[in-house]
Protein backbone atom coordinates (compact mmCIF):
# COMPACT_ATOMS: atom_id res chain seq x y z
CA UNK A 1 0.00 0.00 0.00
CA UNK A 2 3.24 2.32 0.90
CA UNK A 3 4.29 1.41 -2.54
CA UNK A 4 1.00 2.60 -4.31
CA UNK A 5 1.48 6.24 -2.23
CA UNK A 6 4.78 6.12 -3.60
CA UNK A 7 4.11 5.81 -7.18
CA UNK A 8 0.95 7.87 -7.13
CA UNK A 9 3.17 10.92 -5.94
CA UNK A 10 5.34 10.47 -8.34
CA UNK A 11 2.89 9.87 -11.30
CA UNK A 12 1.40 13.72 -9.48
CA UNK A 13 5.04 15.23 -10.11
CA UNK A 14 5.55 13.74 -13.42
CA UNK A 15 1.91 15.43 -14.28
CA UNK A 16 2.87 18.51 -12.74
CA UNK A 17 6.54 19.00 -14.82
CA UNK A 18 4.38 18.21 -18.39
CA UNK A 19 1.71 20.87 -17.15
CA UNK A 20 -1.10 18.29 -17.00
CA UNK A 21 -1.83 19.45 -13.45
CA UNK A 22 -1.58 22.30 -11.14
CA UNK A 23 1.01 22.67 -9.21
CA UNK A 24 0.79 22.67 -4.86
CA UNK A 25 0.73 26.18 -3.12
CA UNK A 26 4.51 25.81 -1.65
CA UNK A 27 4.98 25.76 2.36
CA UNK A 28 8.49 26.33 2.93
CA UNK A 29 9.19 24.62 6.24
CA UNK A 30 13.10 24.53 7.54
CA UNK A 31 14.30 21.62 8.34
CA UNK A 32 17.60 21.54 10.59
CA UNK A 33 19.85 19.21 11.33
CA UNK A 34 19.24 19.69 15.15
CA UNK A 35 16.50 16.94 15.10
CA UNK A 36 17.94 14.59 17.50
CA UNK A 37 14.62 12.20 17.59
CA UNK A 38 14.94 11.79 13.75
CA UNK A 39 18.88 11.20 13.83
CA UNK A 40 18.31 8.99 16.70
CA UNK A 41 16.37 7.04 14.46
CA UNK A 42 18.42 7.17 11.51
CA UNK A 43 20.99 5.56 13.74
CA UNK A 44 18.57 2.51 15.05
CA UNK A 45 17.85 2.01 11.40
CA UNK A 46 21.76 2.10 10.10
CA UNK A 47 22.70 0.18 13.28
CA UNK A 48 19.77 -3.11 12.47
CA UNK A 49 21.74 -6.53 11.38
CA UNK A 50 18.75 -7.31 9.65
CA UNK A 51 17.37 -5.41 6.05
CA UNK A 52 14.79 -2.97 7.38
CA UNK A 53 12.07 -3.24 3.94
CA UNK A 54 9.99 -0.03 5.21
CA UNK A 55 12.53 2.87 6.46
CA UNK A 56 10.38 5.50 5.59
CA UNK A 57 7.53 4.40 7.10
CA UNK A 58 9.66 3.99 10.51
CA UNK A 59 11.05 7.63 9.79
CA UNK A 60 7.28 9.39 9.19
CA UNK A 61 5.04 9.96 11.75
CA UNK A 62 1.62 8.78 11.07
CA UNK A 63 -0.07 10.97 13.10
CA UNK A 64 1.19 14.02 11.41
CA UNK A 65 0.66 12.39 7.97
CA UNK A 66 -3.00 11.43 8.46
CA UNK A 67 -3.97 15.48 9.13
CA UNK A 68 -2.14 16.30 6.04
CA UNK A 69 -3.96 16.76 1.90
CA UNK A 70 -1.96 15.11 -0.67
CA UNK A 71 0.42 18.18 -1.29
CA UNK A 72 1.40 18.18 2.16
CA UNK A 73 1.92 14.21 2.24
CA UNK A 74 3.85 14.74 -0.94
CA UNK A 75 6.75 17.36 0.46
CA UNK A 76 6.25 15.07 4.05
CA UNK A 77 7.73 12.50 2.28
CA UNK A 78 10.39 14.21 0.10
CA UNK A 79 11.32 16.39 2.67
CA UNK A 80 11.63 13.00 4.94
CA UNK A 81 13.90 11.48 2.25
CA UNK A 82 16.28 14.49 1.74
CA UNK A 83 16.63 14.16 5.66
CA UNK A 84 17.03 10.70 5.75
CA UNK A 85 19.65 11.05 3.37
CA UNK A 86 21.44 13.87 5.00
CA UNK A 87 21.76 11.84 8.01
CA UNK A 88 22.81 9.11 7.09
CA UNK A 89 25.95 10.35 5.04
CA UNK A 90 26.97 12.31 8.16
CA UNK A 91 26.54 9.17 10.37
CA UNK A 92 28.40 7.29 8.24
CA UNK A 93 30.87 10.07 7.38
CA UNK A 94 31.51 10.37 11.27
CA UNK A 95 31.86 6.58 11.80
CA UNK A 96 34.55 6.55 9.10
CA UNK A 97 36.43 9.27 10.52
CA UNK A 98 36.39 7.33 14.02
CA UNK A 99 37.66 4.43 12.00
CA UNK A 100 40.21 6.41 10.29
CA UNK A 101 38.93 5.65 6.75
CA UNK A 102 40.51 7.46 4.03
């Protein structure tokens, strides 16, 4: 069902860039990286032994997601990506440097 969201958003942006549909009213919300329950999370999920098949359900949080239209859901869920993404890189780029990884 995750996957359907997935593709339907992206079907929405593809429709968007042709000019088939109208584009969202933009939000701008800043995201910084001082979101230490997000990282924390990042961190569970890079630290699992086993292949975690949802991560971006375990990053979202539903209840914030169910108040939202499809616009909002869409940038949610980029937005939570991009983060997700950010993260990670400077987990990993910190864990190399502790390792002394060239």
């Amino acid at each position: 069902m995750k996957n359907d969201a997935l593709k339907n958003f992206a079907l929405k942006a593809k429709r968007r860039l042709s000019g088939r549909e109208e584009r969202c009213p933009a939000k701008i919300k800043v995201i910084t990286n001082e979101d230490n329950e997000f990282k924390s999370k990042v961190e569970y999920l890079l630290s699992q032994e086993d292949v975690v098949t949802n991560p971006v359900h375990f990053l979202m949080d539903s209840k914030v997601l169910k108040d939202m239209d499809d616009c909002e859901k869409e940038r949610y869920l980029l937005s939570t990506l991009d983060k997700y993404k950010r993260f990670r890189s400077q987990i990993e780029n910190n864990s190399c440097e502790n390792k002394f990884c060239m």
